[in-house]
N, C-alpha and C. Protein backbone atom coordinates (compact mmCIF):
# COMPACT_ATOMS: atom_id res chain seq x y z
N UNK A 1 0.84 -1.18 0.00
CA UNK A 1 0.00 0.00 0.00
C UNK A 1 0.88 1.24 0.00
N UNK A 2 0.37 2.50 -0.89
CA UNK A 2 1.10 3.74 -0.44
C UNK A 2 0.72 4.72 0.50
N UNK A 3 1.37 4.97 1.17
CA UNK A 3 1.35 5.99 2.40
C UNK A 3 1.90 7.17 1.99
N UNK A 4 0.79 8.41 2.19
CA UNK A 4 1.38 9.57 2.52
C UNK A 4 0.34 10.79 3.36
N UNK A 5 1.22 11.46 4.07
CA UNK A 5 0.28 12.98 4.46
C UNK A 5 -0.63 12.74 3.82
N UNK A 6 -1.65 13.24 4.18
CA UNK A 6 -2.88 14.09 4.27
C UNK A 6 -2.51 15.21 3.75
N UNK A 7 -2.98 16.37 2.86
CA UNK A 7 -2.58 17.45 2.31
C UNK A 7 -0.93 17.47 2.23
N UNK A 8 -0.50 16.77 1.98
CA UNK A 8 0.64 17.00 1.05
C UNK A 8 0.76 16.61 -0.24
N UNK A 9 2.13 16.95 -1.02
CA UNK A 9 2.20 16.87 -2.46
C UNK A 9 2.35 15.18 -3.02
N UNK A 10 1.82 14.63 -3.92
CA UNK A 10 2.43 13.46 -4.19
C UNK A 10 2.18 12.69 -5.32
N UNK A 11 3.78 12.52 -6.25
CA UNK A 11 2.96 11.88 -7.22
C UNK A 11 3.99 10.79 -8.04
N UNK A 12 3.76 10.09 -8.68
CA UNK A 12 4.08 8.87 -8.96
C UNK A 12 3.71 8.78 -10.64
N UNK A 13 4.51 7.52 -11.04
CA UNK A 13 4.48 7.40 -12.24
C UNK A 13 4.07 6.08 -12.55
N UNK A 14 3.80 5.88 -13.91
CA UNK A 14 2.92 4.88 -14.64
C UNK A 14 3.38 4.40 -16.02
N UNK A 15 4.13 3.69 -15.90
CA UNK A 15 4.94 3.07 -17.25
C UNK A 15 3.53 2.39 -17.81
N UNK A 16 3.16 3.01 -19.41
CA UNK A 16 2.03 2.23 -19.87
C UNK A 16 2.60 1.76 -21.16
N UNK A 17 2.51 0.57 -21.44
CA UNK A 17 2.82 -0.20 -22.30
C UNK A 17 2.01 -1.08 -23.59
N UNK A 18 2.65 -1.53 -24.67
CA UNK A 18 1.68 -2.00 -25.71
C UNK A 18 1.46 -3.33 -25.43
N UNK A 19 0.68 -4.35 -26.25
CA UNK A 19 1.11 -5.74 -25.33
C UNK A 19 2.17 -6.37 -25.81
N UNK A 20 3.01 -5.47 -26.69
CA UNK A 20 4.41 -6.12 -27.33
C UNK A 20 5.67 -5.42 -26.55
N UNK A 21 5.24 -4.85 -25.29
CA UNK A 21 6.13 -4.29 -24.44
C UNK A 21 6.74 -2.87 -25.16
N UNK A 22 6.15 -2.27 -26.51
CA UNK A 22 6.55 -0.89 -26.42
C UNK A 22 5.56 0.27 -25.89
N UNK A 23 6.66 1.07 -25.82
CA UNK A 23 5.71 2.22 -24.93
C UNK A 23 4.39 3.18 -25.70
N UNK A 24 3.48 3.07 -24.43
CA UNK A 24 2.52 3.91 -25.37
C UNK A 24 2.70 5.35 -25.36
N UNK A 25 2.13 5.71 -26.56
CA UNK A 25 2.84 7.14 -26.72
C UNK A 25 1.60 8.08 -26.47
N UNK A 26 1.50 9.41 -26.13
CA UNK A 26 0.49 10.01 -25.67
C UNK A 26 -0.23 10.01 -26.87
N UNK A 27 0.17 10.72 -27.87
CA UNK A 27 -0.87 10.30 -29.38
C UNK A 27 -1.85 9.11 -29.57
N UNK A 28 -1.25 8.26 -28.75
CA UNK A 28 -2.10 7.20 -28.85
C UNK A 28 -3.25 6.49 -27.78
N UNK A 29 -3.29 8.13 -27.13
CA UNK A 29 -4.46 8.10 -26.02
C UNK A 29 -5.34 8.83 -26.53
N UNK A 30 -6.43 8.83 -26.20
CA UNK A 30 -7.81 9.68 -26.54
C UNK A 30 -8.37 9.97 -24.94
N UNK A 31 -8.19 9.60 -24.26
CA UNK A 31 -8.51 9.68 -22.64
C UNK A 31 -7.74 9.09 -21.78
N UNK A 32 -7.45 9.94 -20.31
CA UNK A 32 -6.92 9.48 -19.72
C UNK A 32 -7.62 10.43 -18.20
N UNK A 33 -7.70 9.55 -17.12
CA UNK A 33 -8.30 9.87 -16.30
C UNK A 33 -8.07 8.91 -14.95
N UNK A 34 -7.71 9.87 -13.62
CA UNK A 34 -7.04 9.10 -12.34
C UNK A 34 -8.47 9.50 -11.71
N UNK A 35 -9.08 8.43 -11.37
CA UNK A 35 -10.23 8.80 -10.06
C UNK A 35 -10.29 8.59 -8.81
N UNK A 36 -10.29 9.07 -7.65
CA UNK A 36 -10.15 8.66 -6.14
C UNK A 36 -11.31 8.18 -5.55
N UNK A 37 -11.41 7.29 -5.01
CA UNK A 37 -12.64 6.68 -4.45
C UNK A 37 -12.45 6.06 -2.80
N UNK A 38 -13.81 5.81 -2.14
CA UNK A 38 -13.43 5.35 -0.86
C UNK A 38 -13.17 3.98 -1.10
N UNK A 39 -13.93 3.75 -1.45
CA UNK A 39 -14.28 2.31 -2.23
C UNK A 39 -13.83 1.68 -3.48
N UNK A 40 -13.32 0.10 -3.26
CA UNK A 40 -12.54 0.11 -5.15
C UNK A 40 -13.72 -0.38 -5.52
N UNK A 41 -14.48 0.35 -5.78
CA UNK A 41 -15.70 -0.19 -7.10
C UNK A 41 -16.07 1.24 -7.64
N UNK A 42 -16.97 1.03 -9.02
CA UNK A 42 -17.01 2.06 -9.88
C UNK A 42 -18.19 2.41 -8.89
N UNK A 43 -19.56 1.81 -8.21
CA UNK A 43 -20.37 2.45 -7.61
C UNK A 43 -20.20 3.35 -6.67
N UNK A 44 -18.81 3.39 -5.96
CA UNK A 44 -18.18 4.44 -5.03
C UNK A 44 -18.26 5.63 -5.55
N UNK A 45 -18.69 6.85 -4.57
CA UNK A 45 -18.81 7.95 -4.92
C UNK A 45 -16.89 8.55 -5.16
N UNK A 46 -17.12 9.13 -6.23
CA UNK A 46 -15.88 9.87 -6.85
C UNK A 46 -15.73 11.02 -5.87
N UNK A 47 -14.06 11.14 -5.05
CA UNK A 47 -13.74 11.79 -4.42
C UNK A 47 -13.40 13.12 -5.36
N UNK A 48 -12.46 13.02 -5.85
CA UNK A 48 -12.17 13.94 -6.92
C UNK A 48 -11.27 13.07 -7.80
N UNK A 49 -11.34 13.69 -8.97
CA UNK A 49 -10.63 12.97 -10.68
C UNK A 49 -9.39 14.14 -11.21
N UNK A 50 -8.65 13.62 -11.97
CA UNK A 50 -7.36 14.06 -12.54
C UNK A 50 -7.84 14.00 -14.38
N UNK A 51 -8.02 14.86 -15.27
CA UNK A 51 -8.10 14.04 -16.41
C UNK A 51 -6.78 14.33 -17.17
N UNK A 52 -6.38 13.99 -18.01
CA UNK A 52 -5.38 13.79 -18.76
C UNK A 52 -4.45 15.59 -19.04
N UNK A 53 -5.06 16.29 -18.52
CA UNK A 53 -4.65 17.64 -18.64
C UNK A 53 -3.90 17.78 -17.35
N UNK A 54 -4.21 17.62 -16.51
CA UNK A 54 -3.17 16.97 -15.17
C UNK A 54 -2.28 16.06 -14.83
N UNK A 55 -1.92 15.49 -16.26
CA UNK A 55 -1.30 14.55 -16.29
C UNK A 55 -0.07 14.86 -16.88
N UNK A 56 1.57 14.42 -16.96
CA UNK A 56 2.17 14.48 -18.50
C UNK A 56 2.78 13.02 -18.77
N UNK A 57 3.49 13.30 -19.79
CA UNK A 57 3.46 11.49 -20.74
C UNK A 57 4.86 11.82 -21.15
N UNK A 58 5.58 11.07 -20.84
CA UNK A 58 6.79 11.26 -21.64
C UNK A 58 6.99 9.78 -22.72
N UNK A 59 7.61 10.27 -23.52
CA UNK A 59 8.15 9.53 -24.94
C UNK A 59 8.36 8.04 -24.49
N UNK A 60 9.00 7.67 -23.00
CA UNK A 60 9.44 6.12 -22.94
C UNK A 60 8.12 5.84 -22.03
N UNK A 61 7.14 6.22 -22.34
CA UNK A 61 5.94 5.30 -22.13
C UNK A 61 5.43 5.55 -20.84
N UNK A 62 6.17 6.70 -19.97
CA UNK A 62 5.61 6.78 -18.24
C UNK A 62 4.41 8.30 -18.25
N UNK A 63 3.17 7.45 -17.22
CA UNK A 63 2.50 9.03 -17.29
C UNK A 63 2.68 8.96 -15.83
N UNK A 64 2.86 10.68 -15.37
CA UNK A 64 2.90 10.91 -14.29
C UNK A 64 2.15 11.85 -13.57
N UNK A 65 1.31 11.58 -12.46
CA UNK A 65 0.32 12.00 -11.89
C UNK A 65 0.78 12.45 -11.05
N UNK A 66 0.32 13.18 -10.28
CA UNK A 66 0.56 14.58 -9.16
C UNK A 66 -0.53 14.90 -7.76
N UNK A 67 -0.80 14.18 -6.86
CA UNK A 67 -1.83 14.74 -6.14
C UNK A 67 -1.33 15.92 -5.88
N UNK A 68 -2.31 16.97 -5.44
CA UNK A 68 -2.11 18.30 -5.03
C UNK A 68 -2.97 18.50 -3.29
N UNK A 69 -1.80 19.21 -2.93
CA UNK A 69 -2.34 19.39 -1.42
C UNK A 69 -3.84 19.67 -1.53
N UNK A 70 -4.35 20.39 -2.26
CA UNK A 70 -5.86 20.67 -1.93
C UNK A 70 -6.80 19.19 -2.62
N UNK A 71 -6.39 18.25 -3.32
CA UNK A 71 -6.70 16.64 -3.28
C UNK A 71 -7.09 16.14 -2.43
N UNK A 72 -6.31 16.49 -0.60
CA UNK A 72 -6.60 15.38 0.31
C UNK A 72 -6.82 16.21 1.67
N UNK A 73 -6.55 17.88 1.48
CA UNK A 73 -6.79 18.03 3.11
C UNK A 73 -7.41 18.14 3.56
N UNK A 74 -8.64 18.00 3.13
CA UNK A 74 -10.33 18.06 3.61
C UNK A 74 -10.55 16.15 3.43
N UNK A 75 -9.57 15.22 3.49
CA UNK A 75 -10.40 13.97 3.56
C UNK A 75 -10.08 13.60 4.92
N UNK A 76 -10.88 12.24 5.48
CA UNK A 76 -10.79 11.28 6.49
C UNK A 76 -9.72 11.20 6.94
N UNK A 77 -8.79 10.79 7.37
CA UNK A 77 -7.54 9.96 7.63
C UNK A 77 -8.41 8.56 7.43
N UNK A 78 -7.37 7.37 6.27
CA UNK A 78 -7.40 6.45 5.88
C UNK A 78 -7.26 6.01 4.80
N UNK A 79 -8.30 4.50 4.61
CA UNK A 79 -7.73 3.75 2.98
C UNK A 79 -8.57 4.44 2.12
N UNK A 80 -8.03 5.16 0.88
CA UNK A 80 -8.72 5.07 -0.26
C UNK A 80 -8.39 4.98 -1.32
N UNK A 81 -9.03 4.63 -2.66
CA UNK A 81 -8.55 4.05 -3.93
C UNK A 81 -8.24 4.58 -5.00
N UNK A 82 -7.54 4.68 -5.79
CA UNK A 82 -7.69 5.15 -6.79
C UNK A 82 -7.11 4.65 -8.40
N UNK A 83 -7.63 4.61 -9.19
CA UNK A 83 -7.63 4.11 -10.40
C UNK A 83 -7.26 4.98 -11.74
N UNK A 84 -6.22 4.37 -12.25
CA UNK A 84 -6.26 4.94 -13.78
C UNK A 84 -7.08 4.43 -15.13
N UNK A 85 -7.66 5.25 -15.57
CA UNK A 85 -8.16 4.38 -16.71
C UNK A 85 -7.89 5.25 -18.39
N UNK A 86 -6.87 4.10 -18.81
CA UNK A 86 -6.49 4.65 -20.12
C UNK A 86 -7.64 4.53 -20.99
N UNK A 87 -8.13 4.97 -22.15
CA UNK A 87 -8.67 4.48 -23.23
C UNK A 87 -8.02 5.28 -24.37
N UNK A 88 -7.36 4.10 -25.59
CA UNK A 88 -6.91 4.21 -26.72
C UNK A 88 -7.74 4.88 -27.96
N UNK A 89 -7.32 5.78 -28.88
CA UNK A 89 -7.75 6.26 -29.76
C UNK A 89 -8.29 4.80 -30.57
N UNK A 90 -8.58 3.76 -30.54
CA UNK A 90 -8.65 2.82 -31.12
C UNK A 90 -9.90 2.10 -30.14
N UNK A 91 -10.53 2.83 -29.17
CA UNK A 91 -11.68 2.36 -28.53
C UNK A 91 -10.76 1.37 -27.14
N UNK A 92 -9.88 1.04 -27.05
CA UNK A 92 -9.37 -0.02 -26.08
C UNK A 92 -9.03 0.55 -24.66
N UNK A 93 -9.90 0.04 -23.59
CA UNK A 93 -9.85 0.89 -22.23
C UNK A 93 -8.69 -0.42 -21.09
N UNK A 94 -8.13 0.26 -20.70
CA UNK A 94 -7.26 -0.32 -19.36
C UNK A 94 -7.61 0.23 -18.16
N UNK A 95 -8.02 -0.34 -17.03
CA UNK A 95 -8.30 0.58 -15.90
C UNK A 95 -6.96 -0.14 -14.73
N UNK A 96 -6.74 0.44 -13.98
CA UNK A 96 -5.28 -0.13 -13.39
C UNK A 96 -5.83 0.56 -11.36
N UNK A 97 -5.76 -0.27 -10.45
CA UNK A 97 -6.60 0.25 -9.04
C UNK A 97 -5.32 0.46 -8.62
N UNK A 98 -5.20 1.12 -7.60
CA UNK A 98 -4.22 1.32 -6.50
C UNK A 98 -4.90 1.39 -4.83
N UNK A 99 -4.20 1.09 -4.00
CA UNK A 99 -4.97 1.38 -2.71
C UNK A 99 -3.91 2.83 -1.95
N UNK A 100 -4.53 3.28 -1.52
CA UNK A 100 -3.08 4.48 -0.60
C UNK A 100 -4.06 4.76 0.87
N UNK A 101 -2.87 4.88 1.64
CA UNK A 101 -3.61 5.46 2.88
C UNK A 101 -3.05 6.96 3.16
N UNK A 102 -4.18 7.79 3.27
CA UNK A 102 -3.87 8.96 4.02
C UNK A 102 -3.77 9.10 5.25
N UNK A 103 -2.36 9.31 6.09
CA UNK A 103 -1.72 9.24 7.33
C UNK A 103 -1.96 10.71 8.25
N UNK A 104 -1.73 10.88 9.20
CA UNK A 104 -1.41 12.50 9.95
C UNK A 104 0.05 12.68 10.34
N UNK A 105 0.82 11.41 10.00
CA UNK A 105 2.15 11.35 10.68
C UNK A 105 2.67 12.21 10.24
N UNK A 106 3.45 12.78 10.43
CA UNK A 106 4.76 13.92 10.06
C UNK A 106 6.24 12.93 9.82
N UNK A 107 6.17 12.55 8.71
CA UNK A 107 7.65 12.10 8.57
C UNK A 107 8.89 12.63 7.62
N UNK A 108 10.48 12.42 7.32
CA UNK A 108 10.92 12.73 6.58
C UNK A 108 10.26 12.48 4.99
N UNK A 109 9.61 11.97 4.87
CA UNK A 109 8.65 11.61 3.49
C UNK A 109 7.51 12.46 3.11
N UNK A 110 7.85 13.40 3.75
CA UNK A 110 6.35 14.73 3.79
C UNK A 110 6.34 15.01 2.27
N UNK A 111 6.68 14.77 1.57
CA UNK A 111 6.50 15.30 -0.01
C UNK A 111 7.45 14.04 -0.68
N UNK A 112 6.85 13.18 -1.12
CA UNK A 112 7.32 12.01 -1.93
C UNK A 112 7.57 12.10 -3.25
N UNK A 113 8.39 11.97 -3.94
CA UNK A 113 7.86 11.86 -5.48
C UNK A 113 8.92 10.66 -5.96
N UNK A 114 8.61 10.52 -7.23
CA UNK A 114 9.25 9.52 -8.42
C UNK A 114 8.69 8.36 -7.71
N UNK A 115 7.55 8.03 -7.29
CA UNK A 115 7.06 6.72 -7.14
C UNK A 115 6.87 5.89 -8.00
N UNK A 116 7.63 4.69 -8.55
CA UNK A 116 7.56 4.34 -9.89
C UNK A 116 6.28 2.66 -9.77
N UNK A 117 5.54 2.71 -10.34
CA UNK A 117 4.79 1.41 -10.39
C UNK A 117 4.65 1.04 -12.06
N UNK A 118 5.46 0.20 -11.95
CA UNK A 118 5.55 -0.42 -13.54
C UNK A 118 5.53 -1.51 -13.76
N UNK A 119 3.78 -1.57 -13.18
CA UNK A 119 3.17 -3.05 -13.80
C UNK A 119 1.81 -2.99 -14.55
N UNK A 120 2.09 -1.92 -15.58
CA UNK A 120 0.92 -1.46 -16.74
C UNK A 120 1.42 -2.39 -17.82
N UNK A 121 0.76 -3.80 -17.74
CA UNK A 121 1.01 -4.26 -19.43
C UNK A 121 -0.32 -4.40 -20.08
């Protein structure tokens, strides 16, 4: 699971791939969208969403997402979910879950970044 602050910065990356292991290239998205939920199901009410304009994509296939302090400092302390879901200019959707907990701890990790999860095939 990932851990971080409550209203702090945090963001992580997303190696997305073809199923021949090359990278997908942003051209070859038509949507892209990170949603936060309490719950991992689509019936969970949507905390707040990221769409692809909040996002950037670089050339070797990684997109990288960004929570922003105003994302989480009005939530709970605890587990909640959140999901990417690619869909290809070619109609083809990938949705990918994550779990993270929002903490109150104060640690040297107060602002995390380059979180790499690169298991998008």
């Amino acid at each position: 699971m990932i851990s971080f602050v409550r209203g702090d910065s945090f963001n992580f990356k997303v190696l997305l791939q073809q199923s021949d292991g090359s990278p997908l290239e942003e051209k070859d998205i038509d949507t892209a969208i990170v949603t936060c939920r309490k719950y991992p199901n689509k019936d969970s009410k949507i905390i707040f969403e990221k769409n692809a304009d909040k996002m950037t994509f670089d050339s070797d296939g990684y997109c990288h997402v960004e929570f922003l302090p105003e994302d989480t400092e009005n939530l709970d302390y605890g587990t909640y979910y959140f999901d990417l879901e690619i869909t290809l200019n070619n109609g083809y959707r990938k949705t990918r879950l994550w779990e993270f907990e929002l903490t109150k701890e104060t640690t040297i990790h107060t602002h995390l970044t380059g979180v790499d999860v690169d298991i998008w095939t």
